[in-house]
PDB file of N, CA and C in Angstrom:
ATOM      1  N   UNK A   1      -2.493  59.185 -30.078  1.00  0.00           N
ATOM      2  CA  UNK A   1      -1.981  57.829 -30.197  1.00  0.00           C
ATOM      3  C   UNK A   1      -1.328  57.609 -31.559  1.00  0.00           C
ATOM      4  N   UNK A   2      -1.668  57.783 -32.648  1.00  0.00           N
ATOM      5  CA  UNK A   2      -1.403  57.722 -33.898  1.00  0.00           C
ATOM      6  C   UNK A   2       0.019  58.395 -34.252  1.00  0.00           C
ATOM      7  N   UNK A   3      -0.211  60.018 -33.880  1.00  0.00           N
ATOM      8  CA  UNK A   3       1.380  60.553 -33.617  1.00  0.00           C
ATOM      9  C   UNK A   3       2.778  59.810 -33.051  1.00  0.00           C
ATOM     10  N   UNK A   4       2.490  59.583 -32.049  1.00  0.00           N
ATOM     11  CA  UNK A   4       3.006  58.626 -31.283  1.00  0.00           C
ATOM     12  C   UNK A   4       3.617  57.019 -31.898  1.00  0.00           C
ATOM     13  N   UNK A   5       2.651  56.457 -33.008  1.00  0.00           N
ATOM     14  CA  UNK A   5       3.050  55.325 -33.498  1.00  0.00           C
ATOM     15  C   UNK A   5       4.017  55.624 -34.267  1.00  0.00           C
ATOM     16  N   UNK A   6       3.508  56.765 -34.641  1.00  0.00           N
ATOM     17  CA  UNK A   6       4.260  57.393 -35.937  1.00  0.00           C
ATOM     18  C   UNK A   6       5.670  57.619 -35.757  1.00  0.00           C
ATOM     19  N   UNK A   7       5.936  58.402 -34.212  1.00  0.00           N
ATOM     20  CA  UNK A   7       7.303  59.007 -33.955  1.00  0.00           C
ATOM     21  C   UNK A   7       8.124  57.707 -33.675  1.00  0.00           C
ATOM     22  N   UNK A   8       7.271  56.572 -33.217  1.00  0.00           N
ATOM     23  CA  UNK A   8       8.105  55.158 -32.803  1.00  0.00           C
ATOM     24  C   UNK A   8       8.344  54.632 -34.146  1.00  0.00           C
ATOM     25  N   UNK A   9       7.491  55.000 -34.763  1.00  0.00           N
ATOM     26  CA  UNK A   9       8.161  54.112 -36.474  1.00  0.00           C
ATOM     27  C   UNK A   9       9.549  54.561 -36.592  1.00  0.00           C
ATOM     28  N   UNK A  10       9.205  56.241 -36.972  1.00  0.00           N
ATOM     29  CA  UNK A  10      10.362  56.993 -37.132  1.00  0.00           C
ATOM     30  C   UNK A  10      11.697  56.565 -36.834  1.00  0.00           C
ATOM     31  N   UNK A  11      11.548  56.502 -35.132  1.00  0.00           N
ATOM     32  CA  UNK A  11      13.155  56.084 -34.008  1.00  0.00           C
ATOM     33  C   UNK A  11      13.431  54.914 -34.863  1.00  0.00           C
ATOM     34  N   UNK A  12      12.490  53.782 -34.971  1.00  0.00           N
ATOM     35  CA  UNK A  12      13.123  52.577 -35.223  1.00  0.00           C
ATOM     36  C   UNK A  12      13.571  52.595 -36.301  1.00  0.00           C
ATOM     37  N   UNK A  13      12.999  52.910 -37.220  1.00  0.00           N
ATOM     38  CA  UNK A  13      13.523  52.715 -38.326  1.00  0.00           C
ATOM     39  C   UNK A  13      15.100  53.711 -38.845  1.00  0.00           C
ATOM     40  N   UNK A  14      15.144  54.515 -38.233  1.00  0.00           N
ATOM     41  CA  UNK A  14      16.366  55.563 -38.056  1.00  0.00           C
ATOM     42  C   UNK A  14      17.404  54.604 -37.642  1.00  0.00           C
ATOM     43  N   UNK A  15      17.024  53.790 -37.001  1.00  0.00           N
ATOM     44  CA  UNK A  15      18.247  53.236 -35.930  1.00  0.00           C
ATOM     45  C   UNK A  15      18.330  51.639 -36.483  1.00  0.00           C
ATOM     46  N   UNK A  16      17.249  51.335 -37.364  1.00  0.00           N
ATOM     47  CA  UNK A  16      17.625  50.092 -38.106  1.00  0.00           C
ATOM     48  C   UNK A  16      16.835  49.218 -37.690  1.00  0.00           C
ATOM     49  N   UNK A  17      15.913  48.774 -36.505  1.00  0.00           N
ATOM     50  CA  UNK A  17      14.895  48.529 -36.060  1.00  0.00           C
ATOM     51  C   UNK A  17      14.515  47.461 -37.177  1.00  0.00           C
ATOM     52  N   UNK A  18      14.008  48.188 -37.790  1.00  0.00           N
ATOM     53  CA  UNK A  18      12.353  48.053 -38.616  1.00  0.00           C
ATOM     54  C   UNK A  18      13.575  46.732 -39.834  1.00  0.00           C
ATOM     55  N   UNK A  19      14.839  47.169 -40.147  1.00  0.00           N
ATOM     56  CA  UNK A  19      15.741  46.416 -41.047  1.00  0.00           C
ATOM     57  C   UNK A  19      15.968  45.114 -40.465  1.00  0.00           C
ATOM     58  N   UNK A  20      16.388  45.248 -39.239  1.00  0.00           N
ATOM     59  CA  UNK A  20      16.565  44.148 -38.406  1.00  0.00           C
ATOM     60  C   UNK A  20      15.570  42.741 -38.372  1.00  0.00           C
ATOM     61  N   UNK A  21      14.268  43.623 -37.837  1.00  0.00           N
ATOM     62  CA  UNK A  21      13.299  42.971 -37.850  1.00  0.00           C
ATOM     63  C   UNK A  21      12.588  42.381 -38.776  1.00  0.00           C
ATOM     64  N   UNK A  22      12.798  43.121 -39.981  1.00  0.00           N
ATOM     65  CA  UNK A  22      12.346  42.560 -41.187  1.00  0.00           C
ATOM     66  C   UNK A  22      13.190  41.326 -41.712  1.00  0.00           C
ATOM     67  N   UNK A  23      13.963  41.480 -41.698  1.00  0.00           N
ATOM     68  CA  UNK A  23      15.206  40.265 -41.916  1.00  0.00           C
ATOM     69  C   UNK A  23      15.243  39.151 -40.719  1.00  0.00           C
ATOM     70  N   UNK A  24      14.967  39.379 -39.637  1.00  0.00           N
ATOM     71  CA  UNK A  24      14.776  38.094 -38.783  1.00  0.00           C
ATOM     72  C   UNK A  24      13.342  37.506 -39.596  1.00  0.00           C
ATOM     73  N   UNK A  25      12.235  37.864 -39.850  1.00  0.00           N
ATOM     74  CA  UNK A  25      11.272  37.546 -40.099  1.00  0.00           C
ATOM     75  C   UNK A  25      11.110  36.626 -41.086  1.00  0.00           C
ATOM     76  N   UNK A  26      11.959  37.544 -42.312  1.00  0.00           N
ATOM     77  CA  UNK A  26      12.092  36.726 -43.522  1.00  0.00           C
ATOM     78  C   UNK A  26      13.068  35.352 -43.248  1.00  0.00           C
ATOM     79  N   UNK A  27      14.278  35.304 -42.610  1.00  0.00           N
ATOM     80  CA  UNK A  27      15.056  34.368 -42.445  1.00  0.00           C
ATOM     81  C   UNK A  27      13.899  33.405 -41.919  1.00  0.00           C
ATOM     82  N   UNK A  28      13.338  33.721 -40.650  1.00  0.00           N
ATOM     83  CA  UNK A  28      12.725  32.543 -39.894  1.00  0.00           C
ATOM     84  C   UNK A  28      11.922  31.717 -41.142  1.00  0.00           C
ATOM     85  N   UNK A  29      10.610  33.011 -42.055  1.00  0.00           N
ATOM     86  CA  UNK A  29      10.202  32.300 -42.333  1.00  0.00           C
ATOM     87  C   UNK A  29      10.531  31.075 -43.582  1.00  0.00           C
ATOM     88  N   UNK A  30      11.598  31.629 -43.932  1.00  0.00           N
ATOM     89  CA  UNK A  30      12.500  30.544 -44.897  1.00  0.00           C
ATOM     90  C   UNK A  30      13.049  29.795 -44.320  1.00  0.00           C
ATOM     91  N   UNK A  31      13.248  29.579 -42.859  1.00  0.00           N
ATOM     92  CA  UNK A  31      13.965  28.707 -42.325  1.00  0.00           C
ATOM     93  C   UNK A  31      12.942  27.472 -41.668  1.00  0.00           C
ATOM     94  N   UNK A  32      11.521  27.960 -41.677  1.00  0.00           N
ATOM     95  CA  UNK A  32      10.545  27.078 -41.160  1.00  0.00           C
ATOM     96  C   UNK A  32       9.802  26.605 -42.849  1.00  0.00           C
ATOM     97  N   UNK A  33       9.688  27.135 -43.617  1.00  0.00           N
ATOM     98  CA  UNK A  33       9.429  26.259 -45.576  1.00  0.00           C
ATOM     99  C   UNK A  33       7.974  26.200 -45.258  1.00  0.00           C
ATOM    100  N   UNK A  34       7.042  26.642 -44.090  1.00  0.00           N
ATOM    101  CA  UNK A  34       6.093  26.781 -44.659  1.00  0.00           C
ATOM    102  C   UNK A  34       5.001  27.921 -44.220  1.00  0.00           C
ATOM    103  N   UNK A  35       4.041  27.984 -44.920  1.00  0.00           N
ATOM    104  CA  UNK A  35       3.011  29.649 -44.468  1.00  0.00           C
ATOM    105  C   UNK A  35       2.305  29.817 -43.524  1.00  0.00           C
ATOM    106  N   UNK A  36       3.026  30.880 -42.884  1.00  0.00           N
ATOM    107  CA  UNK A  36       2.352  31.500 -41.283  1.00  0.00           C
ATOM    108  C   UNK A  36       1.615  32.548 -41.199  1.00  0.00           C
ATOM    109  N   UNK A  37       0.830  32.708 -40.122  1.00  0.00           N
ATOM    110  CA  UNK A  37       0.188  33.525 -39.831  1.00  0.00           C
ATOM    111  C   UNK A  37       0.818  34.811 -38.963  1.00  0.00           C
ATOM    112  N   UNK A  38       1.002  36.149 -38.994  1.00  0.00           N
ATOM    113  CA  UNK A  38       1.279  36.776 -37.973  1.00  0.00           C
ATOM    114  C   UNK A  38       1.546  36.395 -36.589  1.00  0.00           C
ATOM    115  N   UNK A  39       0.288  35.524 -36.027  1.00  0.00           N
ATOM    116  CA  UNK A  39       0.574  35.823 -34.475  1.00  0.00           C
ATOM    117  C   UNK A  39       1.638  34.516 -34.585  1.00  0.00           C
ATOM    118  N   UNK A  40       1.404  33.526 -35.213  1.00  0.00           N
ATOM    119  CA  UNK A  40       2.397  32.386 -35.330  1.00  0.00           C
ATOM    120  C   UNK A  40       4.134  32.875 -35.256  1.00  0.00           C
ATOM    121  N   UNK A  41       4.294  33.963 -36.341  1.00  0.00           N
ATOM    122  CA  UNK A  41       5.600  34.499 -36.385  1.00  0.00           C
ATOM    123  C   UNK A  41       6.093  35.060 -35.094  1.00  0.00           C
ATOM    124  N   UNK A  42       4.818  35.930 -34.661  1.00  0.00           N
ATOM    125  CA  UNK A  42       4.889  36.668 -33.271  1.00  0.00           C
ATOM    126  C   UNK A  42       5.630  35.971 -31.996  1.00  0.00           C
ATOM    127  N   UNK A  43       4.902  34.631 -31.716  1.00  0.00           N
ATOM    128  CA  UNK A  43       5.238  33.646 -30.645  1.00  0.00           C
ATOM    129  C   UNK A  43       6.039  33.015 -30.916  1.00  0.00           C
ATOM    130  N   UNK A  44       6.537  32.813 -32.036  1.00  0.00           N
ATOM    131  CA  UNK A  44       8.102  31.971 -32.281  1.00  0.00           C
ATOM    132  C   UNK A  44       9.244  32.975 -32.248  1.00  0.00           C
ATOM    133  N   UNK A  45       8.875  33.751 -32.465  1.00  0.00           N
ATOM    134  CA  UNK A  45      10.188  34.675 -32.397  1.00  0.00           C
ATOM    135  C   UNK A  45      10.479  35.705 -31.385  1.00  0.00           C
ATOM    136  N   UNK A  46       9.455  36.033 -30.779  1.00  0.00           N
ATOM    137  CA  UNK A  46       8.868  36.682 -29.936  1.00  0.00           C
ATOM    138  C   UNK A  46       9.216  38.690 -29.648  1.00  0.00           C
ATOM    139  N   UNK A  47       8.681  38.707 -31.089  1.00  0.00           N
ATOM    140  CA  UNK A  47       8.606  39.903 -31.493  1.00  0.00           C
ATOM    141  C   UNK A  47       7.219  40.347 -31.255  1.00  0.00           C
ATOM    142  N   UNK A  48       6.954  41.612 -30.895  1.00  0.00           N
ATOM    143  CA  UNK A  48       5.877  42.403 -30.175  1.00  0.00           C
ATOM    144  C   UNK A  48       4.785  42.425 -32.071  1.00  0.00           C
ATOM    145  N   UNK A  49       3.838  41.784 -31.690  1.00  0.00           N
ATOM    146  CA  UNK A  49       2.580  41.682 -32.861  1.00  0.00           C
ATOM    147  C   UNK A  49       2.379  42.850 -33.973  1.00  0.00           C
ATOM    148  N   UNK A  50       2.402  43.884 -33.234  1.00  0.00           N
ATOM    149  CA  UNK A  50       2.420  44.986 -34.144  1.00  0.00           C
ATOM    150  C   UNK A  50       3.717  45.484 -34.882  1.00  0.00           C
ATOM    151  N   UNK A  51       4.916  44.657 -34.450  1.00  0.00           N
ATOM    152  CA  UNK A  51       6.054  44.867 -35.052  1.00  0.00           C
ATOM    153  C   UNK A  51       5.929  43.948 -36.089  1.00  0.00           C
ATOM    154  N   UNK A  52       6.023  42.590 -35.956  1.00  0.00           N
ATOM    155  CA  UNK A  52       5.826  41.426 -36.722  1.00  0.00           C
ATOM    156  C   UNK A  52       4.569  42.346 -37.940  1.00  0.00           C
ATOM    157  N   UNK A  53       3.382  42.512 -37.298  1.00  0.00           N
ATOM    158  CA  UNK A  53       2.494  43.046 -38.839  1.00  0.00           C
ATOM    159  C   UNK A  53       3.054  44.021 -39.735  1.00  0.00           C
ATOM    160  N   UNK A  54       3.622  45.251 -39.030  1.00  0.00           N
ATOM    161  CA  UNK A  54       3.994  46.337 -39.316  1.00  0.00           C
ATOM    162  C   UNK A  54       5.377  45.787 -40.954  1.00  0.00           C
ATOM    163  N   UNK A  55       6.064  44.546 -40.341  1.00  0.00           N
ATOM    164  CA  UNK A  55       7.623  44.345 -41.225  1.00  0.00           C
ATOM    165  C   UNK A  55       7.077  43.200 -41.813  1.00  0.00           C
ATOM    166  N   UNK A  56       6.036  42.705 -41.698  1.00  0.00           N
ATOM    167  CA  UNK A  56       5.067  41.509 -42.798  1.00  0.00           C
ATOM    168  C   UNK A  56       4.459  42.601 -43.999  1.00  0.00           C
ATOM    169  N   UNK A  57       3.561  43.825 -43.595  1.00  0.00           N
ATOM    170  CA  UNK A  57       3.729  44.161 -44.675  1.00  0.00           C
ATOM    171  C   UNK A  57       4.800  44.704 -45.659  1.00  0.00           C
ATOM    172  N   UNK A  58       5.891  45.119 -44.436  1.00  0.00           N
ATOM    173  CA  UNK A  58       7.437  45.961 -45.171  1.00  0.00           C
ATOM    174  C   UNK A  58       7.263  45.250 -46.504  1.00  0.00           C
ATOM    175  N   UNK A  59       7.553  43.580 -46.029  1.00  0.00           N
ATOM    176  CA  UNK A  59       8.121  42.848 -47.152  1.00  0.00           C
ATOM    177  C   UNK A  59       6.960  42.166 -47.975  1.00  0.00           C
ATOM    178  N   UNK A  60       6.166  42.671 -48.157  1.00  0.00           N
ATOM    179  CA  UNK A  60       5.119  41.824 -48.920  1.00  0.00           C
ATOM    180  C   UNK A  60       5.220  43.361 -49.958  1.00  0.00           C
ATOM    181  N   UNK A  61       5.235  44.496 -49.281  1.00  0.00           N
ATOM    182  CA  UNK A  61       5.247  45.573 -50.670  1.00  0.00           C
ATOM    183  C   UNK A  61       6.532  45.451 -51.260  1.00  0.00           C
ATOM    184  N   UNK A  62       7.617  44.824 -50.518  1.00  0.00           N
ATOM    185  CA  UNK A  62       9.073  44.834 -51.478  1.00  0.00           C
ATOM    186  C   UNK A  62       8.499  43.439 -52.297  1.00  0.00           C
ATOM    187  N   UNK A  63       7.996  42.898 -52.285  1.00  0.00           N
ATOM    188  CA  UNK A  63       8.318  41.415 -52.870  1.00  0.00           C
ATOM    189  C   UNK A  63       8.381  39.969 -52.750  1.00  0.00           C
ATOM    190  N   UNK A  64       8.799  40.288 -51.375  1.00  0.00           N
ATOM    191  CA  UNK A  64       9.753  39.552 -50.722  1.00  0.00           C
ATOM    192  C   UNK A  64       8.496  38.480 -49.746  1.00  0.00           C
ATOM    193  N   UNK A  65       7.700  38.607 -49.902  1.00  0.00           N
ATOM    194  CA  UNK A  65       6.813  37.482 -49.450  1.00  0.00           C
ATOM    195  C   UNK A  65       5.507  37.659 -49.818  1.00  0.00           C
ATOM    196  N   UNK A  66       4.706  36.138 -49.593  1.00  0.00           N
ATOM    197  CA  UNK A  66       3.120  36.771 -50.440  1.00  0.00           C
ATOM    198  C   UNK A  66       2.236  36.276 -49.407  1.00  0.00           C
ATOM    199  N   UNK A  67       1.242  36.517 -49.499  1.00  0.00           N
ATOM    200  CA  UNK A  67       0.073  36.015 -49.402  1.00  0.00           C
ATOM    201  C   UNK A  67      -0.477  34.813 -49.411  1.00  0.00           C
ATOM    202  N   UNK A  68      -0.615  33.344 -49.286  1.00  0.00           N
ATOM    203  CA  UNK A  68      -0.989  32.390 -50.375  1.00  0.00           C
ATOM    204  C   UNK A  68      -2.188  31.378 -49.584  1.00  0.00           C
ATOM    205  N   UNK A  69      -3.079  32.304 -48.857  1.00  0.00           N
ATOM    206  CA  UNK A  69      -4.222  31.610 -48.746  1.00  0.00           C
ATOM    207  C   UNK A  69      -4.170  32.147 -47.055  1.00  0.00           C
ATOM    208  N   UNK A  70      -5.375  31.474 -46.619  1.00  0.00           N
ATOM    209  CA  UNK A  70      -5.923  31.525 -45.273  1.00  0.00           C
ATOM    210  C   UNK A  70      -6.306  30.152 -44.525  1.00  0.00           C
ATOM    211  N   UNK A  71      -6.316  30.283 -43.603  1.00  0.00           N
ATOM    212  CA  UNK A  71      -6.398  28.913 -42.507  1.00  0.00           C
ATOM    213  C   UNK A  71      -6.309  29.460 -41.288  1.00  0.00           C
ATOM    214  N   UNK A  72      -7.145  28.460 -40.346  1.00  0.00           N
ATOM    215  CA  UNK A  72      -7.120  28.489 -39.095  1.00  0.00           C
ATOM    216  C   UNK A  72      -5.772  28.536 -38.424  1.00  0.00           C
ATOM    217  N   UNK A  73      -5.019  30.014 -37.539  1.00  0.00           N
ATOM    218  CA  UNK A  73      -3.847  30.249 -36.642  1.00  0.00           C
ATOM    219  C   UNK A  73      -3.782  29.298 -35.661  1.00  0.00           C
ATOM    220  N   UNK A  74      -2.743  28.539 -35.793  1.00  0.00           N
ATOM    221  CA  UNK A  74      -2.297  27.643 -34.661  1.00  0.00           C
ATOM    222  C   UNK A  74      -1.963  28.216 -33.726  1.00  0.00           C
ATOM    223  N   UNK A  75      -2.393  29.708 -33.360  1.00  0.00           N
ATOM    224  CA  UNK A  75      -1.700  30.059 -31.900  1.00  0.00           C
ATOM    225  C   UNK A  75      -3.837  30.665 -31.112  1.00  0.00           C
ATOM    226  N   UNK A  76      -4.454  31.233 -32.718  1.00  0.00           N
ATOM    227  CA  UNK A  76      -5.496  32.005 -32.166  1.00  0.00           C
ATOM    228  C   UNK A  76      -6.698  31.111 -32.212  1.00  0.00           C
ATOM    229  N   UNK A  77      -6.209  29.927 -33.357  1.00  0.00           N
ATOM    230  CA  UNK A  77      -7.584  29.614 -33.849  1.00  0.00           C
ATOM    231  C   UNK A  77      -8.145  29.899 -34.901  1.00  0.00           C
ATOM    232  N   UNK A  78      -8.115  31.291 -34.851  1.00  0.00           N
ATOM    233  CA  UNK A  78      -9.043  32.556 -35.748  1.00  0.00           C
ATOM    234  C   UNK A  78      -8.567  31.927 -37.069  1.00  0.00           C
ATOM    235  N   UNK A  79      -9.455  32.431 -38.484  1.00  0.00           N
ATOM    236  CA  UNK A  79      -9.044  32.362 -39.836  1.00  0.00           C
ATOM    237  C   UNK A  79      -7.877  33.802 -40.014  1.00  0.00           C
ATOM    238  N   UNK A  80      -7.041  33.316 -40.449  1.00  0.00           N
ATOM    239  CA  UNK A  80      -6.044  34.576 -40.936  1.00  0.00           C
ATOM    240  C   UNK A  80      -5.208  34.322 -42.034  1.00  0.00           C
ATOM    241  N   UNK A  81      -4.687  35.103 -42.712  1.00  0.00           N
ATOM    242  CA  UNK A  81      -3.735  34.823 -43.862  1.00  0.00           C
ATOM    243  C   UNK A  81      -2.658  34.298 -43.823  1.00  0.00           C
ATOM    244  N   UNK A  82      -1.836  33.764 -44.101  1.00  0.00           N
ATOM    245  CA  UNK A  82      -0.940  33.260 -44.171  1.00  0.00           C
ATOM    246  C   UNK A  82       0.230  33.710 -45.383  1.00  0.00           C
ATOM    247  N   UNK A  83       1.398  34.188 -44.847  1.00  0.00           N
ATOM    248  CA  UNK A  83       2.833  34.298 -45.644  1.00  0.00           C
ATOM    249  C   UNK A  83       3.608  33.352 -45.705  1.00  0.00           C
ATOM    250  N   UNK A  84       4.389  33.345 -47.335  1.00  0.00           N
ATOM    251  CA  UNK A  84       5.219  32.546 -47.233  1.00  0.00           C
ATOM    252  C   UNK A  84       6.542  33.247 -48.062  1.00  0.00           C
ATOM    253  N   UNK A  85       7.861  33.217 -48.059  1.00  0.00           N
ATOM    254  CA  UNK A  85       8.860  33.855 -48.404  1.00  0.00           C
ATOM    255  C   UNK A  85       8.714  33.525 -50.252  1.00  0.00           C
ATOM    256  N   UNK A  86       8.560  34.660 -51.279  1.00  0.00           N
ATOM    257  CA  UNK A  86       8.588  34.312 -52.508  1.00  0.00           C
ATOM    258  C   UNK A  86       9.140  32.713 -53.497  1.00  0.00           C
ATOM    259  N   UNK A  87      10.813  32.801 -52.467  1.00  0.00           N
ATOM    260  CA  UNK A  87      11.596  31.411 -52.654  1.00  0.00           C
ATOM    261  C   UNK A  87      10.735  30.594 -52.712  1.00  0.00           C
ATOM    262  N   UNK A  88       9.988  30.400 -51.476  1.00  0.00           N
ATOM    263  CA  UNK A  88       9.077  28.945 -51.552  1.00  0.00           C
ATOM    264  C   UNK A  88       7.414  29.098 -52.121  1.00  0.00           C
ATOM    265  N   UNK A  89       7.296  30.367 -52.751  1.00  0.00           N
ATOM    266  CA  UNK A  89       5.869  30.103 -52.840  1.00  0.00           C
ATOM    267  C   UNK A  89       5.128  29.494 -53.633  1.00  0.00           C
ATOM    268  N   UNK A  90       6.243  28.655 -55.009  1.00  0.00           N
ATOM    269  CA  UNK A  90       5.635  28.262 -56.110  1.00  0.00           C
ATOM    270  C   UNK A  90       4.813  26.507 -55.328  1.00  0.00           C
ATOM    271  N   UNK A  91       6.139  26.204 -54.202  1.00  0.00           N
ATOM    272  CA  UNK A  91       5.941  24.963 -53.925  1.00  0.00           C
ATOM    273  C   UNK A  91       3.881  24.764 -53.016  1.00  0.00           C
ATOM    274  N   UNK A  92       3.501  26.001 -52.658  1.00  0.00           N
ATOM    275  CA  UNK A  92       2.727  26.220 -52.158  1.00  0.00           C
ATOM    276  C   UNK A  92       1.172  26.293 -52.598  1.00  0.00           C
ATOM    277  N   UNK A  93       1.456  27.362 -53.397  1.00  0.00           N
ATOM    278  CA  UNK A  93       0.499  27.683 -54.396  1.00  0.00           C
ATOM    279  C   UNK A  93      -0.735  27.158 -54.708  1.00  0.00           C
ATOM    280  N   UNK A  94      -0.612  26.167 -54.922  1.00  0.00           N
ATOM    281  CA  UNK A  94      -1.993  24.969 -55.447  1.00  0.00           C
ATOM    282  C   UNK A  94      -2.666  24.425 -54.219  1.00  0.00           C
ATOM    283  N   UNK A  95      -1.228  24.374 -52.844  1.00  0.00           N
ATOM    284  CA  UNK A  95      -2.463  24.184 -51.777  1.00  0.00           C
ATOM    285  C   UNK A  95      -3.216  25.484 -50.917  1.00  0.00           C
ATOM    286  N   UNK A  96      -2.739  26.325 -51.318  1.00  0.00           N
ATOM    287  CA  UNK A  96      -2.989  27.578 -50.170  1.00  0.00           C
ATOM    288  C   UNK A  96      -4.207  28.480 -50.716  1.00  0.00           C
ATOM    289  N   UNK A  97      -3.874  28.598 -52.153  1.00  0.00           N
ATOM    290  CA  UNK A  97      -4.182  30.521 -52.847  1.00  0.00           C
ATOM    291  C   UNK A  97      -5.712  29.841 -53.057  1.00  0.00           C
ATOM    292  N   UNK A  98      -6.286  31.123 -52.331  1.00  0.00           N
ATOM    293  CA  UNK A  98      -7.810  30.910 -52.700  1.00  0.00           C
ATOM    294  C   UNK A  98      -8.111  32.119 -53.357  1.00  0.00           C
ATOM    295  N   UNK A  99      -9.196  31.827 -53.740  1.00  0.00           N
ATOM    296  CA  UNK A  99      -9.812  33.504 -55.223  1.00  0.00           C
ATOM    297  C   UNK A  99     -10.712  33.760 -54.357  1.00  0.00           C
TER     298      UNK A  99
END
């Protein structure tokens, strides 16, 4: 199974995939101004979950989005983290980031 994820990373990202997707992600989430959860991104855009996690972390190791606290997923319920695009994260900050 693992091989397998691996060789699908590979294709996609060869073929631009993984670029694509990362950039819809980031647009949306600058285009919605405030911090989501994975499955949230997942069902609005309706990109397959493990793609959405897989190009949430792309861009959290480039920079390009953070972390800034946890809250209950408006799609699961569950407690999960929440991203928000760097641009907006100062506006965030004081309500989200927990230690």
């Amino acid at each position: 199974m693992t091989s397998t994820s691996i060789e699908a990373y590979k294709k996609i990202n060869k073929d631009g995939t993984v670029g694509q997707q990362a950039e819809e992600i980031l647009k949306f989430l600058k285009f919605q101004g405030e911090p989501m959860t994975n499955k949230e991104i997942q069902q609005s855009t309706g990109l397959e979950i493990s793609s959405v996690s897989g190009r949430v972390n792309d861009l959290k190791k480039q920079g390009l989005v953070e972390v800034v606290g946890k809250r209950p997923c408006g799609v699961t319920g569950n407690t999960a983290s929440i991203v928000l695009p760097v641009t907006n994260y100062g506006q965030w900050k004081k309500i989200f980031l927990t230690e």
